[in-house]
C-alpha atoms as a PDB file:
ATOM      1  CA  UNK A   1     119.711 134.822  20.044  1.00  0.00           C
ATOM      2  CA  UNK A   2     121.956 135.487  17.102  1.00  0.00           C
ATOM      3  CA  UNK A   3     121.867 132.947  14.307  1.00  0.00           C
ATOM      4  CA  UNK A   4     124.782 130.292  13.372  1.00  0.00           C
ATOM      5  CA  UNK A   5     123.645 130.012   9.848  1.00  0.00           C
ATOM      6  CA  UNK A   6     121.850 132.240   7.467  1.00  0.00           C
ATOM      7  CA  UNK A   7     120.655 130.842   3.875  1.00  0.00           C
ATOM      8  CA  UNK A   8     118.685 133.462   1.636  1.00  0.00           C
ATOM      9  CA  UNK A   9     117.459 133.239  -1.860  1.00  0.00           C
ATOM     10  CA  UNK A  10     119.105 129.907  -2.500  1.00  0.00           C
ATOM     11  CA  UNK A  11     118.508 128.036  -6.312  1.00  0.00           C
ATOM     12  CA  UNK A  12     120.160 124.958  -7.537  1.00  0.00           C
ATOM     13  CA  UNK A  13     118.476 123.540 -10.879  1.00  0.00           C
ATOM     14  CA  UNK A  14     118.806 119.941 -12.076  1.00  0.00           C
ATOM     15  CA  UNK A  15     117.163 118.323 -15.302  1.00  0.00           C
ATOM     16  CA  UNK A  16     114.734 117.043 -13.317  1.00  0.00           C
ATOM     17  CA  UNK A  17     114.632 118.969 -10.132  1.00  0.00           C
ATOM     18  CA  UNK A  18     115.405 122.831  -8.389  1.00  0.00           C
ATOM     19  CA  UNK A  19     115.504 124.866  -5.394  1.00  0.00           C
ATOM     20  CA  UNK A  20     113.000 127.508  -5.326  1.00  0.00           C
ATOM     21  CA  UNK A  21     114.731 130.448  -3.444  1.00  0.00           C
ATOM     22  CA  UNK A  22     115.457 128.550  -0.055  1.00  0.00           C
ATOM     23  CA  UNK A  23     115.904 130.739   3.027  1.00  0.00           C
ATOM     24  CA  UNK A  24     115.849 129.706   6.105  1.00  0.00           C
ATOM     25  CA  UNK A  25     118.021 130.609   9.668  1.00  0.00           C
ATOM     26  CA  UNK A  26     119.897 128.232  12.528  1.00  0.00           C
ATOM     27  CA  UNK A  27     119.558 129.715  15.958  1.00  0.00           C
ATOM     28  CA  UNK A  28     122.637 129.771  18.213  1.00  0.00           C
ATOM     29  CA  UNK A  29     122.074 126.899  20.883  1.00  0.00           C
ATOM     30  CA  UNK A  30     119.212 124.532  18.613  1.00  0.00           C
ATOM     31  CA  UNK A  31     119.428 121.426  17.418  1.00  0.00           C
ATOM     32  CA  UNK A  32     117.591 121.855  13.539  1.00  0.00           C
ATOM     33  CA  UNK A  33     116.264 118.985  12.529  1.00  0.00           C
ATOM     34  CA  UNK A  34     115.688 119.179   8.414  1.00  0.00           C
ATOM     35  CA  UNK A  35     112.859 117.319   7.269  1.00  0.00           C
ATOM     36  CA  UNK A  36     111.207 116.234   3.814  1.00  0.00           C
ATOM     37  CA  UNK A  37     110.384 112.597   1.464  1.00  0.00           C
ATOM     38  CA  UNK A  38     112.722 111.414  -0.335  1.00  0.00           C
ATOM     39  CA  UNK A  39     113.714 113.546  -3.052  1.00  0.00           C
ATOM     40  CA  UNK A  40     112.257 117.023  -1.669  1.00  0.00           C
ATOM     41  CA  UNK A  41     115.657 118.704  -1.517  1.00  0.00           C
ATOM     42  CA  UNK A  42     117.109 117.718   1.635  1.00  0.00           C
ATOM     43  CA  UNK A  43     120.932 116.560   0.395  1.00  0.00           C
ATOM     44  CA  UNK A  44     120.968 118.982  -2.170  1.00  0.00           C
ATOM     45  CA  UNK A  45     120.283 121.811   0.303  1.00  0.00           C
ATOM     46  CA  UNK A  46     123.332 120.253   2.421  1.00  0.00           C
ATOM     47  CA  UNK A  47     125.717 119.940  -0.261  1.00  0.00           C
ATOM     48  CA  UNK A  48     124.900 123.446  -1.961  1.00  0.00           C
ATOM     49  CA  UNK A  49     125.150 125.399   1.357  1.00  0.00           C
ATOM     50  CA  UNK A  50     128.620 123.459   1.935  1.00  0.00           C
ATOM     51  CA  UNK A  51     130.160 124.197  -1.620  1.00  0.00           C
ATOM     52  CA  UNK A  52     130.030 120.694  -2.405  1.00  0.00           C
ATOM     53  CA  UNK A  53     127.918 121.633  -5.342  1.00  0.00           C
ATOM     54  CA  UNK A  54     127.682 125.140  -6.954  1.00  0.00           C
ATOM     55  CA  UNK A  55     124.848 127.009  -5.716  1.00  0.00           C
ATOM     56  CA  UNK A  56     122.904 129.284  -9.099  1.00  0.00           C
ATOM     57  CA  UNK A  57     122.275 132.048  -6.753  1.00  0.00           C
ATOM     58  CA  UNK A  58     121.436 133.231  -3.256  1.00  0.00           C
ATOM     59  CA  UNK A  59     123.457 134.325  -0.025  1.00  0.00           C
ATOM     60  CA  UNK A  60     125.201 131.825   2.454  1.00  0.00           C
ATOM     61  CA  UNK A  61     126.485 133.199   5.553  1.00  0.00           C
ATOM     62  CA  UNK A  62     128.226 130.770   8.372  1.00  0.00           C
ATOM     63  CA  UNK A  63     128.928 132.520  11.810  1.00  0.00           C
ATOM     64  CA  UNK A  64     127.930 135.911  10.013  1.00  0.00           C
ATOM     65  CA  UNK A  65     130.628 135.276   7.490  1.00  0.00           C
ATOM     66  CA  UNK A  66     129.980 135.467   3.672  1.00  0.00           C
ATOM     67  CA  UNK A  67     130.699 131.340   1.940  1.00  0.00           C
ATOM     68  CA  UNK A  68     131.720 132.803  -1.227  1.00  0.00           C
ATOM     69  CA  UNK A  69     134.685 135.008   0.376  1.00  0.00           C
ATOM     70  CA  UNK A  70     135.383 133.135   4.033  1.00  0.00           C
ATOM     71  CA  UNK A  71     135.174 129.308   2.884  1.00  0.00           C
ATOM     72  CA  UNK A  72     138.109 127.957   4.550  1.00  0.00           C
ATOM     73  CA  UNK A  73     137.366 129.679   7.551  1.00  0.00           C
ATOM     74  CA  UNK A  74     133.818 128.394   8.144  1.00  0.00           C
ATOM     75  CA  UNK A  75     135.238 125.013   7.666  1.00  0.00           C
ATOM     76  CA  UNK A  76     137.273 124.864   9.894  1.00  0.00           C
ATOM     77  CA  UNK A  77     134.493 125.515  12.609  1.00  0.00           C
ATOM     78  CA  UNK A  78     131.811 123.063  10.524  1.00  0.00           C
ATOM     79  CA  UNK A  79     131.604 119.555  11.696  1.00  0.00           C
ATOM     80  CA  UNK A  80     130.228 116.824   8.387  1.00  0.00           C
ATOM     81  CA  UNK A  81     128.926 113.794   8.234  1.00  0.00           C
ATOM     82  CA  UNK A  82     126.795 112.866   5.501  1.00  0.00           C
ATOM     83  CA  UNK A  83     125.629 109.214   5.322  1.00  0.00           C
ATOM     84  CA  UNK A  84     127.654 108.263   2.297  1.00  0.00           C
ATOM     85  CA  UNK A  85     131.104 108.821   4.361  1.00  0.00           C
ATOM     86  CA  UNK A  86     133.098 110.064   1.811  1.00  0.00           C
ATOM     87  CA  UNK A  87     135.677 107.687   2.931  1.00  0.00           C
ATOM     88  CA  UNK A  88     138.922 105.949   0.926  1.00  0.00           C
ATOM     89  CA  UNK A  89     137.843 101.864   1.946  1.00  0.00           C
ATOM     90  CA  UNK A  90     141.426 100.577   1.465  1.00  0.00           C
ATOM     91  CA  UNK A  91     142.692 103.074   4.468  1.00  0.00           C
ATOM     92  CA  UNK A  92     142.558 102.243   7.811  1.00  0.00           C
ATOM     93  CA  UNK A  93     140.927 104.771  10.686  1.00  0.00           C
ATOM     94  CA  UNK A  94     144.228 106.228  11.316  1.00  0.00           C
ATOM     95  CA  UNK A  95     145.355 106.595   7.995  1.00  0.00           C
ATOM     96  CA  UNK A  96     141.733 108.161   7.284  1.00  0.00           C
ATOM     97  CA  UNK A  97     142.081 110.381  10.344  1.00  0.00           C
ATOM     98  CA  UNK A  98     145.881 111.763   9.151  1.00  0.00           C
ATOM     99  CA  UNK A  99     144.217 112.967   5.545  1.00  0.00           C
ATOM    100  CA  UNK A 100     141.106 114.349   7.431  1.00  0.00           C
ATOM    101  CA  UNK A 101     143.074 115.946  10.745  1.00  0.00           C
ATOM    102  CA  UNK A 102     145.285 117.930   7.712  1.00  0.00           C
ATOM    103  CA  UNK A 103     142.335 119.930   6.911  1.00  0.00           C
ATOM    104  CA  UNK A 104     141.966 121.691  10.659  1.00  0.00           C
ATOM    105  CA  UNK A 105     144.581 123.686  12.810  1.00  0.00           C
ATOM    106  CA  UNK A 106     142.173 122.862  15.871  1.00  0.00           C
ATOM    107  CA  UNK A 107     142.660 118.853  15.609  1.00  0.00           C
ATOM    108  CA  UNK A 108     142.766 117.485  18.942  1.00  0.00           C
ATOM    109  CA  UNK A 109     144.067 113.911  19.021  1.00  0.00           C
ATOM    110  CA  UNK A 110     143.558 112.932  22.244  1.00  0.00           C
ATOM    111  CA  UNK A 111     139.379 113.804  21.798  1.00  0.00           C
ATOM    112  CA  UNK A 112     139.222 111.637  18.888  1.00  0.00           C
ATOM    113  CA  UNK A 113     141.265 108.708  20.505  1.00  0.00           C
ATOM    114  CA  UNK A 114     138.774 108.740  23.144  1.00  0.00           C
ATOM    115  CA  UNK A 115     135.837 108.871  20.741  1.00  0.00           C
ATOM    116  CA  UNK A 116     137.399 106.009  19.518  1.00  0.00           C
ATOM    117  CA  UNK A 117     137.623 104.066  23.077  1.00  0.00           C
ATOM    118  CA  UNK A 118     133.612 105.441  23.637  1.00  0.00           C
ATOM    119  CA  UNK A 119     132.933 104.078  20.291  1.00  0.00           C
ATOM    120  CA  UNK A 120     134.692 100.696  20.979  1.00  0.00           C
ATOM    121  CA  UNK A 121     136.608 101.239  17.078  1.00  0.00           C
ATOM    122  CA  UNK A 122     139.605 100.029  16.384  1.00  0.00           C
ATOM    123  CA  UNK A 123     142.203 102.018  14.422  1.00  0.00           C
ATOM    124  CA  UNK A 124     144.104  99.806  12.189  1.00  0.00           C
ATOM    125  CA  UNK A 125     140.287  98.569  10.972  1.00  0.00           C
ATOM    126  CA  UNK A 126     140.139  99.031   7.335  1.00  0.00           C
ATOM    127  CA  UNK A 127     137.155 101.364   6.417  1.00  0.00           C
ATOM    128  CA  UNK A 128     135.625  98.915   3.872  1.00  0.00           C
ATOM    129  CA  UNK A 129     134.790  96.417   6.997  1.00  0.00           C
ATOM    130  CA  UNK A 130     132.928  98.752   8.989  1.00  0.00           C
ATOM    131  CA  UNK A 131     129.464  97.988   9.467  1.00  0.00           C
ATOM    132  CA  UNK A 132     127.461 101.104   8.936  1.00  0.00           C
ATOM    133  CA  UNK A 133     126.603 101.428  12.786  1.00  0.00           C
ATOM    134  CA  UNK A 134     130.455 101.616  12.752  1.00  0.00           C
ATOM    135  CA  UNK A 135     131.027 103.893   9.776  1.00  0.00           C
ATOM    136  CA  UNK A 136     128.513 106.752  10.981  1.00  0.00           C
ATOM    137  CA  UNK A 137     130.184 106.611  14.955  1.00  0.00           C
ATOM    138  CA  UNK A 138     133.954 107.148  12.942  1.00  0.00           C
ATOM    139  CA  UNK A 139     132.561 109.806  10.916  1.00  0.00           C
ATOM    140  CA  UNK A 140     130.886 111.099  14.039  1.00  0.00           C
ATOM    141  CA  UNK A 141     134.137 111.096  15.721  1.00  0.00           C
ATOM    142  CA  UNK A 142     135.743 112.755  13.150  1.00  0.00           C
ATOM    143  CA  UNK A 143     133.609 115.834  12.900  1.00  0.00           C
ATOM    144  CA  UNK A 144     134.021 115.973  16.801  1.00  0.00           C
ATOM    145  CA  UNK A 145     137.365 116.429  16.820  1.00  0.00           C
ATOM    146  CA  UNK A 146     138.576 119.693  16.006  1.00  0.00           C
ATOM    147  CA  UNK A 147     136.270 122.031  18.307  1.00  0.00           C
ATOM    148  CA  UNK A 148     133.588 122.114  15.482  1.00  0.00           C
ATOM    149  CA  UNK A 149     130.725 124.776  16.234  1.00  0.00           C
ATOM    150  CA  UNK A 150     128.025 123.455  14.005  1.00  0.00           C
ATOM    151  CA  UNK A 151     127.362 119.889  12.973  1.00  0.00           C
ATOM    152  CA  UNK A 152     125.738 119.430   9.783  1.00  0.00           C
ATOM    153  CA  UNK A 153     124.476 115.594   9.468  1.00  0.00           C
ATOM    154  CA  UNK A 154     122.383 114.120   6.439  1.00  0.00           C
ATOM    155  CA  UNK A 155     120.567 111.191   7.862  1.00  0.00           C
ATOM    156  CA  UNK A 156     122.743 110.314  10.366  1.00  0.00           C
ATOM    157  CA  UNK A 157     120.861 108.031  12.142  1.00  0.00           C
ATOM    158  CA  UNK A 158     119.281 105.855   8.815  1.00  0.00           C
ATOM    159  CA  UNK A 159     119.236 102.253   8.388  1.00  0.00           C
ATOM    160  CA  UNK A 160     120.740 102.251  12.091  1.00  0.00           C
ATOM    161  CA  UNK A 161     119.913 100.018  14.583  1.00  0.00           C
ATOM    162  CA  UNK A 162     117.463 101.509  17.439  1.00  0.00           C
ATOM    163  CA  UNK A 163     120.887 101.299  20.007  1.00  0.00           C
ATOM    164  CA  UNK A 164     123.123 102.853  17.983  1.00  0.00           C
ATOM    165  CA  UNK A 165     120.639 105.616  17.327  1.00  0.00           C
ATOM    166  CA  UNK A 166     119.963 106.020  20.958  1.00  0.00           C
ATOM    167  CA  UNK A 167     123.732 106.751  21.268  1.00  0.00           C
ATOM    168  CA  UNK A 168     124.068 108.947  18.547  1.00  0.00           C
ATOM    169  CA  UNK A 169     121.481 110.883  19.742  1.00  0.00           C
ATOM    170  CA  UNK A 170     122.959 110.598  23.618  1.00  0.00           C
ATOM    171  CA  UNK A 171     126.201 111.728  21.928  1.00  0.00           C
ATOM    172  CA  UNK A 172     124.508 115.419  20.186  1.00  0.00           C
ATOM    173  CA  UNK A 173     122.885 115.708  23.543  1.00  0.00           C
ATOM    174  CA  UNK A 174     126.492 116.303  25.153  1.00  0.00           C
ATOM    175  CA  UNK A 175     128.100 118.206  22.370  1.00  0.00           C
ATOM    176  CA  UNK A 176     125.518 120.726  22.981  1.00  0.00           C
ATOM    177  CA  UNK A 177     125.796 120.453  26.627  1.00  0.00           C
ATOM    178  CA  UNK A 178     128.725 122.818  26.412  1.00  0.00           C
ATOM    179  CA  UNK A 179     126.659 125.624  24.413  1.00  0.00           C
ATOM    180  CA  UNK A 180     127.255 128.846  22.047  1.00  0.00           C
ATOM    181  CA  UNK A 181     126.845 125.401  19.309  1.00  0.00           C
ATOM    182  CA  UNK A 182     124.610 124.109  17.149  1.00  0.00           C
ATOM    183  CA  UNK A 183     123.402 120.772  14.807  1.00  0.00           C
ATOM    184  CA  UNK A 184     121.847 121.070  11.744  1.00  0.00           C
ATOM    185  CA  UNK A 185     120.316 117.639  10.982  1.00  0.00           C
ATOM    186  CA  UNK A 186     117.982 115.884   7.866  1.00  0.00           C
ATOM    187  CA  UNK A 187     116.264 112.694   9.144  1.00  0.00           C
ATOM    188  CA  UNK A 188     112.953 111.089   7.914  1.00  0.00           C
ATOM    189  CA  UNK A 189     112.448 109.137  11.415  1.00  0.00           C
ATOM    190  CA  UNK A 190     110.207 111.275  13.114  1.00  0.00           C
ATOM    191  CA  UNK A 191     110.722 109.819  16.673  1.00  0.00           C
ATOM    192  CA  UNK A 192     114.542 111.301  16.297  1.00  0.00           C
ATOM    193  CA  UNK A 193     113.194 114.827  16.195  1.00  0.00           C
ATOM    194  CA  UNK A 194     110.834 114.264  18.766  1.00  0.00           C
ATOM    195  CA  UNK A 195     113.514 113.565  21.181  1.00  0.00           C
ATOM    196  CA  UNK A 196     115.901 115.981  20.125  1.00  0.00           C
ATOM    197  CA  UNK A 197     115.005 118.583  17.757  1.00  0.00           C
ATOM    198  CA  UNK A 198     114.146 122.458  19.334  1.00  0.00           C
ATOM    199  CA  UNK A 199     113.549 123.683  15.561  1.00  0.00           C
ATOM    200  CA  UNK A 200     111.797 121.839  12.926  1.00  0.00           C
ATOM    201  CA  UNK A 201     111.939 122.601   8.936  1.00  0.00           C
ATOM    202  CA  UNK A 202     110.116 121.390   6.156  1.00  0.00           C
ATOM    203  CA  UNK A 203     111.498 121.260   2.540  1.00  0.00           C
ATOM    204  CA  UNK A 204     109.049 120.090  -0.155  1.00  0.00           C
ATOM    205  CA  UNK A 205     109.823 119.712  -3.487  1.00  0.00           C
ATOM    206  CA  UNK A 206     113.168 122.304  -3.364  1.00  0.00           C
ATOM    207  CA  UNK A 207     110.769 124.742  -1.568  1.00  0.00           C
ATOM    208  CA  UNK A 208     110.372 125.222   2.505  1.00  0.00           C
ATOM    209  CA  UNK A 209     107.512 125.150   3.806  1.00  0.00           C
ATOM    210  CA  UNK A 210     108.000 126.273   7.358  1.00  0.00           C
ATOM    211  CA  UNK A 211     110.473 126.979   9.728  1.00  0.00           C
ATOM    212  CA  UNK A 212     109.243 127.016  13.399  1.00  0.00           C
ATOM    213  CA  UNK A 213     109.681 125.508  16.742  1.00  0.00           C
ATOM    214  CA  UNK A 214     109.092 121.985  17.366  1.00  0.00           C
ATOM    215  CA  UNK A 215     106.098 122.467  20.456  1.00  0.00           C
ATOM    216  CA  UNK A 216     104.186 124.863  18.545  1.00  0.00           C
ATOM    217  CA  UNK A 217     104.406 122.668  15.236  1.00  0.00           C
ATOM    218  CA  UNK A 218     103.142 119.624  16.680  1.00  0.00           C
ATOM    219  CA  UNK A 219     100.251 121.937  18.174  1.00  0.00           C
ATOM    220  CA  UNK A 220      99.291 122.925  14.499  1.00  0.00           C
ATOM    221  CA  UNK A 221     100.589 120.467  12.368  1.00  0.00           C
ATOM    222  CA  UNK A 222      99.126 116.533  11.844  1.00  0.00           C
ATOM    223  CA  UNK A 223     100.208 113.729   9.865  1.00  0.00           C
ATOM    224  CA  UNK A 224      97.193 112.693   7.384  1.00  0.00           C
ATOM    225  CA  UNK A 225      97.007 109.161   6.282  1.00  0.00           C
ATOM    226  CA  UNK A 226      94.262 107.834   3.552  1.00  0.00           C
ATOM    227  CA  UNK A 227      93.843 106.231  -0.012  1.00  0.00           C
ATOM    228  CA  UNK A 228      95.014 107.596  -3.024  1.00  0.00           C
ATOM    229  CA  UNK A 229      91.751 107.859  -4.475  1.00  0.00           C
ATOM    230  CA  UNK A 230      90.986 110.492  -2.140  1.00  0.00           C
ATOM    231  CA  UNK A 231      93.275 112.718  -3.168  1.00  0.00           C
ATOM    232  CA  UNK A 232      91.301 114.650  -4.908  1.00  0.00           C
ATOM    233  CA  UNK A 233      91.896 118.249  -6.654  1.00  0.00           C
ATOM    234  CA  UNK A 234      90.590 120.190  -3.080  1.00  0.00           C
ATOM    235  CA  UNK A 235      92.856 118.035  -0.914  1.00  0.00           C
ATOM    236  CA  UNK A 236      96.353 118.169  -2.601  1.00  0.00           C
ATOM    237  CA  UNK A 237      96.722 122.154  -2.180  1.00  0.00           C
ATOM    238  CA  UNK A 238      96.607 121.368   2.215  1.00  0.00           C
ATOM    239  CA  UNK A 239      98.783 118.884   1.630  1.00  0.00           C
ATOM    240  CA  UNK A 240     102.458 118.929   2.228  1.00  0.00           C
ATOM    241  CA  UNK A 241     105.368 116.545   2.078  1.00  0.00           C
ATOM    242  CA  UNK A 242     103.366 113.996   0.720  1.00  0.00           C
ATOM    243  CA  UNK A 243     104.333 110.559  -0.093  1.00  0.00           C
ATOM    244  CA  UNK A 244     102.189 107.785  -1.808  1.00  0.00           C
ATOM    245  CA  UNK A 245     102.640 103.754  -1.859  1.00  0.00           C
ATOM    246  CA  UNK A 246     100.438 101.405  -3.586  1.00  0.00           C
ATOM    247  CA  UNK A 247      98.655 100.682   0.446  1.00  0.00           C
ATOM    248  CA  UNK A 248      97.985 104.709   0.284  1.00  0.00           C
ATOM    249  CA  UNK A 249      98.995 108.245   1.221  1.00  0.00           C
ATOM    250  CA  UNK A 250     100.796 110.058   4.194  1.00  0.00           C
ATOM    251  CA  UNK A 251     101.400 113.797   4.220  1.00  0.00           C
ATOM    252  CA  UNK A 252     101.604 116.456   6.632  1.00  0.00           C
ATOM    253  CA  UNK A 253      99.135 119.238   6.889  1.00  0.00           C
ATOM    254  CA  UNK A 254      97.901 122.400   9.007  1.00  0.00           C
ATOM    255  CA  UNK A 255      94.220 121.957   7.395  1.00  0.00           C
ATOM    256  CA  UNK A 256      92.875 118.817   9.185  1.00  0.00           C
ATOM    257  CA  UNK A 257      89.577 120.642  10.176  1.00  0.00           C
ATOM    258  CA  UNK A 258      88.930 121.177   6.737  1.00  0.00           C
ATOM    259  CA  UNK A 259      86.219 119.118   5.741  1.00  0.00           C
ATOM    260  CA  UNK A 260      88.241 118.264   2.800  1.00  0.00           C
ATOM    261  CA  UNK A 261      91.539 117.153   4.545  1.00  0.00           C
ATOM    262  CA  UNK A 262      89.985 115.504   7.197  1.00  0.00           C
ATOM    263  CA  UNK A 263      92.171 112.444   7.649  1.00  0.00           C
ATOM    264  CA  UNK A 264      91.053 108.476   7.902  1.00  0.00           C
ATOM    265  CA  UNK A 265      93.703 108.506  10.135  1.00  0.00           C
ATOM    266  CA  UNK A 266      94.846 111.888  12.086  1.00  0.00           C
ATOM    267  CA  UNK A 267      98.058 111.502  14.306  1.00  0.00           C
ATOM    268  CA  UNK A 268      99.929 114.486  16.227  1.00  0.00           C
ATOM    269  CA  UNK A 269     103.079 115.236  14.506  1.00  0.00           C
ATOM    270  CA  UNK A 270     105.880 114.513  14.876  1.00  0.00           C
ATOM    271  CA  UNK A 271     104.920 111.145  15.681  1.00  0.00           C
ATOM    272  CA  UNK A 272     106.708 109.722  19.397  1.00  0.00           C
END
């Protein structure tokens, strides 16, 4: 199985925040679901690996073409929606579709009108009075449109209601239905990845963790839950991912038979 997507050595430094040499591959014929808290490097990794931020170093390679010398190319076979939009409010869906169809020689009109009818979205609907359900299905739409061959989503399914998810989700389902394709996706809602995702990473705090198939992770892996007062200097090293509140801990760890990460609460991850 050849890959789609190859990332090696990647760093991207902030004031307050890097990339430690992220690598990591996307089969031909997955769906990747990315996965990390908030602020572990998940966006960043999306935006450096599509040149919407300048990477420091490392090697990018789309379709086993170089980023830095084939960037327009790869583009034209990427498919993006990130859940900000990245849309002009004032326009209307067809006026937003003219500016983004521009970009690719593939556009086919007649797909997105009818992701438009499946949608139920109406084109002279100004952008700023989209409800987000709304916003994510036009972006979705749009990245559908032009034959893309890998879909690269940040969150796409956040702050959505459950039906809208389900039909997102029914919607990746097909586009990969028709194969040699792939979705690269970053989602903290676990029971999204359990119902879609083949491949599962884990970035945590700009560095991955692992890379592996979902089965085999959830055979391995468990979701620890306990106060923060036991988080003591033997537990945090078999922790990963971790996240505290003021009501306690959750992280993700393959040392729950260790006496010292033994969980309050152990779960199978990812959770259903």
């Amino acid at each position: 199985m050849k890959n789609i997507l190859e990332v090696r050595g990647l760093n991207k430094s902030y004031r307050n925040f890097t990339l430690q040499d992220v690598s990591f591959s996307l089969p031909e014929g997955c769906i990747t679901g990315f996965i990390g808290v908030n602020g572990a490097g998940k966006t960043t990794t999306l935006k450096t690996i599509l040149g919407l931020t300048p990477k420091e170093s490392g090697k990018i390679r789309f379709f086993d073409m170089d980023f830095d010398t084939e960037e327009r190319s790869i583009k034209e076979r990427l498919g993006i929606v990130f859940d900000s939009g990245g849309f002009y409010g004032e326009l209307n869906l067809m006026e937003m579709k003219t500016l983004a169809a521009s970009s690719y020689r593939s556009w086919d009109e007649a797909e997105f009108r009818r992701y438009l009818d499946r949608f139920s979205l109406n084109p002279r609907q100004k952008i700023n009075t989209l409800s987000k359900g709304m916003r994510m299905k036009y972006a979705l739409a749009l990245a559908l449109s032009h034959r893309a061959e890998l879909l690269i989503m940040d969150e796409p399914t956040s702050g959505l209601d459950p039906l809208i998810r389900r039909q997102l989700l029914d919607i990746l389902r097909e586009y990969m239905e028709r194969g040699g394709r792939g979705v690269f996706f970053s989602t903290h809602i676990t029971s999204d990845l359990d119902r879609l995702a083949d491949v599962l990473i884990l970035i945590d705090r700009g560095r991955i963790v692992f890379q592996e198939e979902k089965d085999s992770l959830m055979e391995r892996y468990r979701i620890v839950k306990g106060d923060v007062q036991d988080l003591s200097d033997a537990v945090l090293p078999l922790l990963h991912n971790l996240s505290r509140t003021a009501f306690g801990f959750t992280a993700v760890t393959d040392q729950a038979v260790s006496p010292e990460a033994r969980p309050r609460t152990p779960e199978p991850w990812p959770l259903s």
